[in-house]
C-alpha atoms as a PDB file:
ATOM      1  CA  UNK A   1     -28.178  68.635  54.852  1.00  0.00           C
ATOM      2  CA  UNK A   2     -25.941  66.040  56.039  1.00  0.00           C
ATOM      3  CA  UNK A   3     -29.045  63.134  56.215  1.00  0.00           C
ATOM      4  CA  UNK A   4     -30.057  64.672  52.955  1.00  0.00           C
ATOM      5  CA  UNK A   5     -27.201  63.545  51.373  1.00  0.00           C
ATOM      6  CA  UNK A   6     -27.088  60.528  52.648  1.00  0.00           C
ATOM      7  CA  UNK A   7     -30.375  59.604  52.199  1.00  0.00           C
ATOM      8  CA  UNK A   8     -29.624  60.443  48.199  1.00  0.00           C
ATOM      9  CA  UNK A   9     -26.664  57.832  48.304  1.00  0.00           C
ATOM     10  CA  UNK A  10     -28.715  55.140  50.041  1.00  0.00           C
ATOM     11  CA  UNK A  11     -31.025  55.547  47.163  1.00  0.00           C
ATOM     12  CA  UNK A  12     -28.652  55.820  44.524  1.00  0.00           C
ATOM     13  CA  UNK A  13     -27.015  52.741  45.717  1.00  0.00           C
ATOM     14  CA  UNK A  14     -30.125  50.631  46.455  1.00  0.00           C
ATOM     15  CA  UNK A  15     -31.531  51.658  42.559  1.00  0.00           C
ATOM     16  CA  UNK A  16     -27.867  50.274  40.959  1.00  0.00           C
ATOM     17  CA  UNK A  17     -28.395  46.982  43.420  1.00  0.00           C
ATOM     18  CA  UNK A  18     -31.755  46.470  41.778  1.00  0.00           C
ATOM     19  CA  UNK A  19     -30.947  46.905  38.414  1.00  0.00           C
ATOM     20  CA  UNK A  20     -28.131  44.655  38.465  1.00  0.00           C
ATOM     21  CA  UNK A  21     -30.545  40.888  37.069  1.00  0.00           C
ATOM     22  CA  UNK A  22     -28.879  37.917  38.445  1.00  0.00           C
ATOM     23  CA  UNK A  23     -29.077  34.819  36.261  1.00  0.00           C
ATOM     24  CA  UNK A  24     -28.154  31.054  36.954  1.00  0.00           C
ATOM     25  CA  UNK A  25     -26.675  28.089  34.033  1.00  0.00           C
ATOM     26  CA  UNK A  26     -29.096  26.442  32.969  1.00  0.00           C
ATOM     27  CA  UNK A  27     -26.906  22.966  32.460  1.00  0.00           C
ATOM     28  CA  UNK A  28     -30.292  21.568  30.383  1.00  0.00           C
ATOM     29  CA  UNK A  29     -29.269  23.432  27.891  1.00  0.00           C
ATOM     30  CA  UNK A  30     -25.700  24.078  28.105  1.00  0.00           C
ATOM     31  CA  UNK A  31     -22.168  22.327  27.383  1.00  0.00           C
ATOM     32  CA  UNK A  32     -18.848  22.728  28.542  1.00  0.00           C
ATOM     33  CA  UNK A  33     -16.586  21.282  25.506  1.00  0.00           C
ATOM     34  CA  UNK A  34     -12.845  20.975  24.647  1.00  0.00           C
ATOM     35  CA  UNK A  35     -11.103  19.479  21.966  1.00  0.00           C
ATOM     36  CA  UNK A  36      -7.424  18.875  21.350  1.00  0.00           C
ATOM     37  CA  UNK A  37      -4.777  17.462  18.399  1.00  0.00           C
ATOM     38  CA  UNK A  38      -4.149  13.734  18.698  1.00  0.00           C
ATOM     39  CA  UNK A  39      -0.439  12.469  17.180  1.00  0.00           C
ATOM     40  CA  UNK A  40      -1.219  15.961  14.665  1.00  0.00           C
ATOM     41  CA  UNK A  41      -3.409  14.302  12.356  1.00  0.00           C
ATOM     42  CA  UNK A  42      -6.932  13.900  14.544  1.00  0.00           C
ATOM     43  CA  UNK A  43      -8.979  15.731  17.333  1.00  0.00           C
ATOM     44  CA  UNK A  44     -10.091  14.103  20.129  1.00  0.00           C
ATOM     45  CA  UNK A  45     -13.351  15.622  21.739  1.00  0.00           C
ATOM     46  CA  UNK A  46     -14.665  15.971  25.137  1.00  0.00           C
ATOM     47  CA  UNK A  47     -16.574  18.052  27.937  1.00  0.00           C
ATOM     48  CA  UNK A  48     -17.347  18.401  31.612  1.00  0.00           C
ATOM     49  CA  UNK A  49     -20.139  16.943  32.605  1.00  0.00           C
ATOM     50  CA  UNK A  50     -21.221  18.636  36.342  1.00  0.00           C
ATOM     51  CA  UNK A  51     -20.272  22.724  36.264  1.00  0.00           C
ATOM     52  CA  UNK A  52     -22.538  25.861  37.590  1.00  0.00           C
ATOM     53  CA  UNK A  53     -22.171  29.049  36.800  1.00  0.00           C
ATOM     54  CA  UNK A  54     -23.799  32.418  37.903  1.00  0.00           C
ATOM     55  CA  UNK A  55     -24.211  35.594  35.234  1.00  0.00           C
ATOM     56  CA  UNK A  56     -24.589  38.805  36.725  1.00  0.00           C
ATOM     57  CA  UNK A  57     -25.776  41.153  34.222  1.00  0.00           C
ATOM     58  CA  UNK A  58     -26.087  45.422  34.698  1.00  0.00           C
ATOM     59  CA  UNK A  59     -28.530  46.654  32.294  1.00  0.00           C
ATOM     60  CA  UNK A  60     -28.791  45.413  28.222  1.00  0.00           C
ATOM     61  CA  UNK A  61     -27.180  42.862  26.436  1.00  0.00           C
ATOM     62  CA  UNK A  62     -23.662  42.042  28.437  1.00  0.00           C
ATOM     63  CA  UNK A  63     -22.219  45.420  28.944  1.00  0.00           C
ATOM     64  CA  UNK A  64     -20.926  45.218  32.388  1.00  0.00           C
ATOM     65  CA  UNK A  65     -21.594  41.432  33.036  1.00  0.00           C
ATOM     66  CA  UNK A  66     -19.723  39.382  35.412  1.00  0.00           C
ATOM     67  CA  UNK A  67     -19.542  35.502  35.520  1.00  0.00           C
ATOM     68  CA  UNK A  68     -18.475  32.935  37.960  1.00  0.00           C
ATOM     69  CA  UNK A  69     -17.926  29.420  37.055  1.00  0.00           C
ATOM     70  CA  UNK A  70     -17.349  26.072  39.142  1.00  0.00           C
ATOM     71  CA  UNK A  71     -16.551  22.953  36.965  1.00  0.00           C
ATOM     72  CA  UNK A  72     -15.883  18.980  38.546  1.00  0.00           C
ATOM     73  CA  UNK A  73     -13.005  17.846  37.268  1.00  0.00           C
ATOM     74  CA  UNK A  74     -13.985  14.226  37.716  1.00  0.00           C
ATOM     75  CA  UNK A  75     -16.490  14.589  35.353  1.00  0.00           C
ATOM     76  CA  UNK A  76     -14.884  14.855  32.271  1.00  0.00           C
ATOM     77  CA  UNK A  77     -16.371  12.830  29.729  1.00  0.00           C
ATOM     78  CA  UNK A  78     -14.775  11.793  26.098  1.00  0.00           C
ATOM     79  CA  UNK A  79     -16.763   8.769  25.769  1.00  0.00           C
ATOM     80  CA  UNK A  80     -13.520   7.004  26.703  1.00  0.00           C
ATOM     81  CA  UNK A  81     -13.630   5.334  29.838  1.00  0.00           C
ATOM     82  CA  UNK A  82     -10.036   4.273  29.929  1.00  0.00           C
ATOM     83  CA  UNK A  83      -9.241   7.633  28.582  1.00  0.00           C
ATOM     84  CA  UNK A  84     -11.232   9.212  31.215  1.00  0.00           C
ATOM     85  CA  UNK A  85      -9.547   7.844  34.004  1.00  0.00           C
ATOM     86  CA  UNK A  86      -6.610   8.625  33.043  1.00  0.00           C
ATOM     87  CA  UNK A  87      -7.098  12.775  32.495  1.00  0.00           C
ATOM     88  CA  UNK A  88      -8.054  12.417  36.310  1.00  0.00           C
ATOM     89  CA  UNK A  89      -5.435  11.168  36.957  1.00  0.00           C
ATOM     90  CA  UNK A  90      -1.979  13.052  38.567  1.00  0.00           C
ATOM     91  CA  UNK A  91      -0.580  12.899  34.714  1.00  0.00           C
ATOM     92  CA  UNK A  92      -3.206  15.303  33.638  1.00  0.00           C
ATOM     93  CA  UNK A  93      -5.444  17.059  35.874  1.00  0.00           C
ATOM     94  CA  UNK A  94      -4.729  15.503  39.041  1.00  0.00           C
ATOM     95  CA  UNK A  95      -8.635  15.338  39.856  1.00  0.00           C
ATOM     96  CA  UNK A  96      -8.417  13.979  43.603  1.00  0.00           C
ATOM     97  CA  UNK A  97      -5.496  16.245  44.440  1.00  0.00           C
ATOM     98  CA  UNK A  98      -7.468  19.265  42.403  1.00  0.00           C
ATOM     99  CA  UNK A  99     -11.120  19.152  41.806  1.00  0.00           C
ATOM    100  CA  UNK A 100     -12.369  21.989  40.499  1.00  0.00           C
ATOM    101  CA  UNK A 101     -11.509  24.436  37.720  1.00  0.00           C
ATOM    102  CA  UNK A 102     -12.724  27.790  38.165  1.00  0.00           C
ATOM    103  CA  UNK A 103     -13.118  30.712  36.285  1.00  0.00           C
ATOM    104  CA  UNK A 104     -13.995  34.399  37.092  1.00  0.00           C
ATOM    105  CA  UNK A 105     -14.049  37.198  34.632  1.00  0.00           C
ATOM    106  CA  UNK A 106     -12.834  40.559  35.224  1.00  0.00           C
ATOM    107  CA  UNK A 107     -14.207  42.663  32.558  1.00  0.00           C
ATOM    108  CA  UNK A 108     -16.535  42.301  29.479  1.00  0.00           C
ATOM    109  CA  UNK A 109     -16.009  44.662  26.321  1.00  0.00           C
ATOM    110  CA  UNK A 110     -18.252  44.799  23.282  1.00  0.00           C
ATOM    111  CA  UNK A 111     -16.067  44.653  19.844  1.00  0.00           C
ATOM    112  CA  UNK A 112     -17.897  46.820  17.994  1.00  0.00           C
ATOM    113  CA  UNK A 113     -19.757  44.057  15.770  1.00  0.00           C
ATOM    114  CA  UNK A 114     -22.968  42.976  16.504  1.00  0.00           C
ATOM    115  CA  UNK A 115     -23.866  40.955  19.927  1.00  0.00           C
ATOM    116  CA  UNK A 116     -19.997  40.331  19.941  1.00  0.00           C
ATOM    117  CA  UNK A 117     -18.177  40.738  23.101  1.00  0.00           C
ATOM    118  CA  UNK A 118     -14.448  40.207  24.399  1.00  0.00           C
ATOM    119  CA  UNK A 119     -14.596  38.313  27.678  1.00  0.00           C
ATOM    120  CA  UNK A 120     -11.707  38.756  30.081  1.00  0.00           C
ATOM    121  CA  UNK A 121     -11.000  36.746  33.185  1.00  0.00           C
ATOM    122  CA  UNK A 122      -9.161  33.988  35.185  1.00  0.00           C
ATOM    123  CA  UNK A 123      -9.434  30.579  34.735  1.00  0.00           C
ATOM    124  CA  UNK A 124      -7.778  28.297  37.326  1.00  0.00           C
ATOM    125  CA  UNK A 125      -7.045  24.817  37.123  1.00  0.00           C
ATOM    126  CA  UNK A 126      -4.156  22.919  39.036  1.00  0.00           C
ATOM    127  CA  UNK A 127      -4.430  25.808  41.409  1.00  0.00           C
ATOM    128  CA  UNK A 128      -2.298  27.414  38.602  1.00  0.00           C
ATOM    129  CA  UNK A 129      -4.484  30.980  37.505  1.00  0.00           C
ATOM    130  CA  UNK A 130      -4.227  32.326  34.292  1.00  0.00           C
ATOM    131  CA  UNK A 131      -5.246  35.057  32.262  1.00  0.00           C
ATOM    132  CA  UNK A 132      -7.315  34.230  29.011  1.00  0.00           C
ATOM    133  CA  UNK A 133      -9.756  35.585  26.483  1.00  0.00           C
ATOM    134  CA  UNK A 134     -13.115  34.301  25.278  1.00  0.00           C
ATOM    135  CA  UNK A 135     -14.797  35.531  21.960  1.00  0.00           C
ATOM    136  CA  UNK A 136     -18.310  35.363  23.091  1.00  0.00           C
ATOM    137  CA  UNK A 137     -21.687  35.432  21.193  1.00  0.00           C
ATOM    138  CA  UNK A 138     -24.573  37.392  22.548  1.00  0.00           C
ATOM    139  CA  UNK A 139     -27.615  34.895  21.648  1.00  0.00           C
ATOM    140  CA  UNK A 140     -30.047  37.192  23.494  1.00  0.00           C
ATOM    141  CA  UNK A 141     -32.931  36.934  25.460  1.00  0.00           C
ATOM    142  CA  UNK A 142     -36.462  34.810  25.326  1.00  0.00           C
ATOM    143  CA  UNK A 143     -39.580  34.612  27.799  1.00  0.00           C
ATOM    144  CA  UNK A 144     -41.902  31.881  27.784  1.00  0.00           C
ATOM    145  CA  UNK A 145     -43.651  29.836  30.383  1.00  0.00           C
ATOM    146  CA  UNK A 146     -40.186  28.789  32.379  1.00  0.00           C
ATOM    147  CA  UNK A 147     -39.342  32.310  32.295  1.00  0.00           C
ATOM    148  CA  UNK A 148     -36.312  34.387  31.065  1.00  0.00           C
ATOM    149  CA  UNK A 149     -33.524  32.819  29.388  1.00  0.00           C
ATOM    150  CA  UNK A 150     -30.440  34.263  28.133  1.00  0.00           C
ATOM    151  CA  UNK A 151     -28.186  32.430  25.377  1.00  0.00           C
ATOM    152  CA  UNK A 152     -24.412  32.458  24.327  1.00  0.00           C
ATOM    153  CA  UNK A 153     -21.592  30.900  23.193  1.00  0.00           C
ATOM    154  CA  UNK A 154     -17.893  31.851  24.209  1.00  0.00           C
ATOM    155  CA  UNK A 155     -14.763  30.333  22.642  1.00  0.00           C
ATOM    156  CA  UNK A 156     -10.771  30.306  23.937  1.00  0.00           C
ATOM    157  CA  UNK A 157      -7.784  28.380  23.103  1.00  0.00           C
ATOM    158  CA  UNK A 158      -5.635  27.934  26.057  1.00  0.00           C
ATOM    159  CA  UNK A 159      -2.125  25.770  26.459  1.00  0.00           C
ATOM    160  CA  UNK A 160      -2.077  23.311  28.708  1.00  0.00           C
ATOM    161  CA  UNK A 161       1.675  23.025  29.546  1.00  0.00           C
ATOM    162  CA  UNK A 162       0.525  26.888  31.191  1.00  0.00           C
ATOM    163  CA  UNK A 163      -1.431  24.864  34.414  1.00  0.00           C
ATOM    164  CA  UNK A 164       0.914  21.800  34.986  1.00  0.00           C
ATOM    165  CA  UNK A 165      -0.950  19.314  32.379  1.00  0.00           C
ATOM    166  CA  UNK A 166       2.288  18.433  31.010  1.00  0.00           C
ATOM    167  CA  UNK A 167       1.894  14.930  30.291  1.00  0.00           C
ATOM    168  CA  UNK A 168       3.629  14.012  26.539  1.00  0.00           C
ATOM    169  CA  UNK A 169       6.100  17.260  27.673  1.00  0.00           C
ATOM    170  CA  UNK A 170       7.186  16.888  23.852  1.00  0.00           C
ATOM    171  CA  UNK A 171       3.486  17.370  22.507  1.00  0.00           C
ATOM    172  CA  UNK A 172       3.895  15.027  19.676  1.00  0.00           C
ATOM    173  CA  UNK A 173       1.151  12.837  20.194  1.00  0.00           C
ATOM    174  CA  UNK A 174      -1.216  15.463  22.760  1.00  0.00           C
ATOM    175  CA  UNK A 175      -1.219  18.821  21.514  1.00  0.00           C
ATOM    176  CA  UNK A 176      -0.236  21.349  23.806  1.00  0.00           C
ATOM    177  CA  UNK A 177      -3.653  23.662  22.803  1.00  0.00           C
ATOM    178  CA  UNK A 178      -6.882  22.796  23.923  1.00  0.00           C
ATOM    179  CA  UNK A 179      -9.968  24.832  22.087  1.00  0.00           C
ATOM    180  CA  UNK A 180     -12.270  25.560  24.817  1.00  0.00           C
ATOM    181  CA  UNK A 181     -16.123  25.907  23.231  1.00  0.00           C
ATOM    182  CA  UNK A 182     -19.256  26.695  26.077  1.00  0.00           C
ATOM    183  CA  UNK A 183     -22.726  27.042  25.060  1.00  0.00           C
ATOM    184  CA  UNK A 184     -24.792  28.786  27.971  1.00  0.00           C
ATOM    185  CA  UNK A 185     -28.113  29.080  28.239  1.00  0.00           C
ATOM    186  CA  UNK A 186     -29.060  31.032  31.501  1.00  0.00           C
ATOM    187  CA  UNK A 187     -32.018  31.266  33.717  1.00  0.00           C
ATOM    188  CA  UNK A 188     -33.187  34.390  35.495  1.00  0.00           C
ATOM    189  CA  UNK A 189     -33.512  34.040  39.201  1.00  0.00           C
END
């Protein structure tokens, strides 16, 4: 009885293992963007340039997804060079000191509207980690002759001031929120 039973949990376990679908960013066909108030009248634009990003997803749509991302820090790119150089710098994100910004979500929940999901994880940056939310947008799924792709777009706000980027400490000419927009287009591995 006793290798009957766990037999039956070896197979229970190995069926949820295989019907978890692993998926990979596809950064062809993705973008990492931010924007951000300049002296309260403008927005200034940008994105990183060099991120991955893994999707593990446990049956339809996102129920039950989890991602990981990875993003350079020294690849932020606002068209600015000047600029650039000096958001990797120690004023702003300290890039040499801290080069990557991670995030790693905890739970997904669908909102009750159509391929619309609540996104819940940690995003580090600075080494300071952080709680935050992402409205996401289920794009869905295509095959064709690269193979299966899955599509979405996830949205935040977070405040900088939160993970050390407290250059301009008065936020009159950099505002203090930063809109965080990500289109993803996965591949399935």
């Amino acid at each position: 009885m006793k290798k009957l039973v766990t037999f039956i949990a070896i197979i229970f376990l190995s069926v949820s293992v295989f019907a978890q679908t692993q998926w990979k960013v596809d950064p062809f066909h993705s973008s990492l963007n931010f924007n951000i108030s300049h002296s309260g009248i403008s927005i200034v634009n940008g994105k990183f340039l060099d991120y991955s990003g893994t999707l593990t997803t446990n049956g339809e749509a996102l129920t039950n997804a989890s991602f990981n991302f990875e993003v350079d820090i020294a690849s932020i790119n606002t068209n600015v060079e000047d600029r650039d150089n000096h958001l990797r710098s120690a004023d702003f994100f300290d890039a040499e000191k801290y080069p990557k910004m991670t995030f790693k979500s905890t739970k997904i929940l669908a909102t009750g509207k159509p391929n619309s999901y609540l996104l819940y994880g940690e995003l580090t940056i600075k080494n300071v980690t952080k709680d935050v939310i992402f409205n996401v947008h289920y794009g869905g799924t295509v095959k064709n002759q690269q193979g299966e792709k899955l599509g979405m777009k996830a949205e935040t706000t977070i405040n900088r001031f939160d993970y050390n980027i407290d250059y301009d400490p008065t936020a009159a000419g950099i505002g203090k929120e930063v809109n965080i927009v990500v289109h993803l287009q996965f591949a399935k591995q």
